[in-house]
Each structure stands twice: as structure tokens, then as C-alpha cells.
Protein backbone atom coordinates (compact mmCIF):
# COMPACT_ATOMS: atom_id res chain seq x y z
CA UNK A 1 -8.34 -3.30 -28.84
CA UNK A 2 -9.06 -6.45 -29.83
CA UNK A 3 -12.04 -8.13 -31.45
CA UNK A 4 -13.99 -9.38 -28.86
CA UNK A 5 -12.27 -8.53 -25.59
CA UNK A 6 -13.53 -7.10 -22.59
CA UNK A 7 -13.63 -3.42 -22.72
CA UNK A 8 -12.58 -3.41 -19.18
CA UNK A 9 -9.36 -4.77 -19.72
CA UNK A 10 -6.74 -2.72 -21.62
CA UNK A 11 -3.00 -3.78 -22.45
CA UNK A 12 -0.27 -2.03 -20.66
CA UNK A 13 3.55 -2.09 -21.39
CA UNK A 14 4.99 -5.37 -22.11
CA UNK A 15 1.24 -6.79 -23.19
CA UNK A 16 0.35 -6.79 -19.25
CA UNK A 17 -2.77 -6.52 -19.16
CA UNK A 18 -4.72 -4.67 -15.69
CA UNK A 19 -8.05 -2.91 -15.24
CA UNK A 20 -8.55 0.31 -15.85
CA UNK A 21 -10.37 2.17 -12.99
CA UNK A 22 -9.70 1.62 -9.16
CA UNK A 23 -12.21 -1.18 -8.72
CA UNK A 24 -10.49 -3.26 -6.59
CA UNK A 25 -11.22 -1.10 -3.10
CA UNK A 26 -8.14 -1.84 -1.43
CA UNK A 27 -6.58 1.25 -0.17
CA UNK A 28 -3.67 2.29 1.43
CA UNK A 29 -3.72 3.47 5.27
CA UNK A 30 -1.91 3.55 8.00
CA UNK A 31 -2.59 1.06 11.20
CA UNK A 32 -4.53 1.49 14.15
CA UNK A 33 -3.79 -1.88 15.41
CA UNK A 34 -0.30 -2.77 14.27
CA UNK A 35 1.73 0.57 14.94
CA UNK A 36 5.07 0.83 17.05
CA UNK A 37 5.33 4.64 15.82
CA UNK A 38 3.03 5.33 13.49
CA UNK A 39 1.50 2.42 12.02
CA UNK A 40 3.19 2.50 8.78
CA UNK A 41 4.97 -0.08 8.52
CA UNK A 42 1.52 -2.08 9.59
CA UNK A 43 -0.57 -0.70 7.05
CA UNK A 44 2.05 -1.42 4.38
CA UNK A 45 1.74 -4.95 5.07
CA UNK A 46 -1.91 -5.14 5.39
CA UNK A 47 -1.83 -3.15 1.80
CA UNK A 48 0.55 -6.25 0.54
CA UNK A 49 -1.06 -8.85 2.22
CA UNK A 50 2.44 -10.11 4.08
CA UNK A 51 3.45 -10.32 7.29
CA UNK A 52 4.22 -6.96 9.19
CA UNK A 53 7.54 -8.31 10.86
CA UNK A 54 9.13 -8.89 6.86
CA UNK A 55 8.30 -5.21 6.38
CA UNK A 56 9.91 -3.90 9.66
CA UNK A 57 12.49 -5.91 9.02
CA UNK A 58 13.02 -4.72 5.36
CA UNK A 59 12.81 -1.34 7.11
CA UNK A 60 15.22 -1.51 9.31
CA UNK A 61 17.67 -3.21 6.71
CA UNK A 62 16.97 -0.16 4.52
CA UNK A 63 17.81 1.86 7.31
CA UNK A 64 21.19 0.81 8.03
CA UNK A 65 22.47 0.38 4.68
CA UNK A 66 21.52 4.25 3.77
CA UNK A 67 19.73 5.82 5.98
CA UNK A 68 16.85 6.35 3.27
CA UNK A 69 14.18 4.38 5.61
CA UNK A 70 14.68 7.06 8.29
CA UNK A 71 13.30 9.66 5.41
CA UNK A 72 10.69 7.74 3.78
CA UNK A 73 8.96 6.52 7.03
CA UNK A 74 8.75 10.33 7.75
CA UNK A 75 7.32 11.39 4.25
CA UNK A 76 4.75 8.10 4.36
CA UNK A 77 3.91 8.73 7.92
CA UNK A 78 2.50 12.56 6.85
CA UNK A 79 1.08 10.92 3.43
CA UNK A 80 -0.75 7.87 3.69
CA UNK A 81 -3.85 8.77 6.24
CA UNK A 82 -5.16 6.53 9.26
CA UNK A 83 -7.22 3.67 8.38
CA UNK A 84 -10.86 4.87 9.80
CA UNK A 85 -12.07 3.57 12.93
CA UNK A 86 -13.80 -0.29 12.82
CA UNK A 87 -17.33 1.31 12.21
CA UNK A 88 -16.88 4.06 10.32
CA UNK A 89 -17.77 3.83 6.42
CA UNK A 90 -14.74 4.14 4.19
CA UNK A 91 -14.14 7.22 2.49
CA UNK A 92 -15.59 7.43 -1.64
């Protein structure tokens, strides 16, 4: 470390620097509001903070050209949980 510098802050690979600890309280979920099947695509997007037609679009694009999105919509879809209702508490 060096002399001086925030203890928070450690250098990574390639002197990238990021904090240590999950302090920024952004978490991944899936979408309640912007779901055609199961909201993933939605929540990846609000996770991002882009627009959720670039990621269906990516999706489908992935889709075609190997059949991969098919599979990994599937697998995120059982993962990543629902976002909580509007006035429920996040979870700890």
C-alpha cells in the first residue's frame, strides 16, 4: 500500500484500482416491471443502467448466432432472484 492512501482503496490487476467490500448497494434482480418472460433481461439492464431494448436485442442476437442465449436466460432466470416488491426493505 502506499504511503498515505486510503485504506479503502486497494490496487487490482493492471494498477485498477476498486473498493474492497460491496458498498455500493446495487444488486442484481430480476424485474417486476419490465419482464416479457421472466424479467431478466429487465433487471440486467436496470443492473447496467442501459436501456432494456439493447439487452433484448443483444439477446436475441446471441441467440441466433449459437443458441447459447436460449441456455443462459434459463440458468439466470433460476439464479438471480426477484427484485422485492416497491415497499418491502431490501434484503442485508
Amino acid at each position: 500500500m502506499v504511503k498515505g492512501a486510503d485504506p479503502g482503496i486497494r490496487e487490482g490487476f493492471c494498477g485498477l484500482k476498486g473498493r474492497t467490500g460491496m458498498s455500493s448497494g446495487k444488486r442484481l434482480y430480476r424485474s417486476r416491471t419490465e419482464k416479457m418472460i421472466g424479467g431478466v433481461c429487465g433487471g440486467v439492464a436496470d443492473y447496467l443502467g442501459i436501456d432494456v431494448t439493447v439487452i433484448r436485442l443483444l439477446w436475441v442476437l446471441v441467440t441466433l448466432l449459437g443458441g447459447a442465449g436460449v441456455l443462459a436466460y434459463l440458468v439466470l432466470w433460476i439464479v438471480i432472484p426477484q427484485e422485492p416488491p416497491a415497499g418491502a426493505a431490501p434484503p442485508a
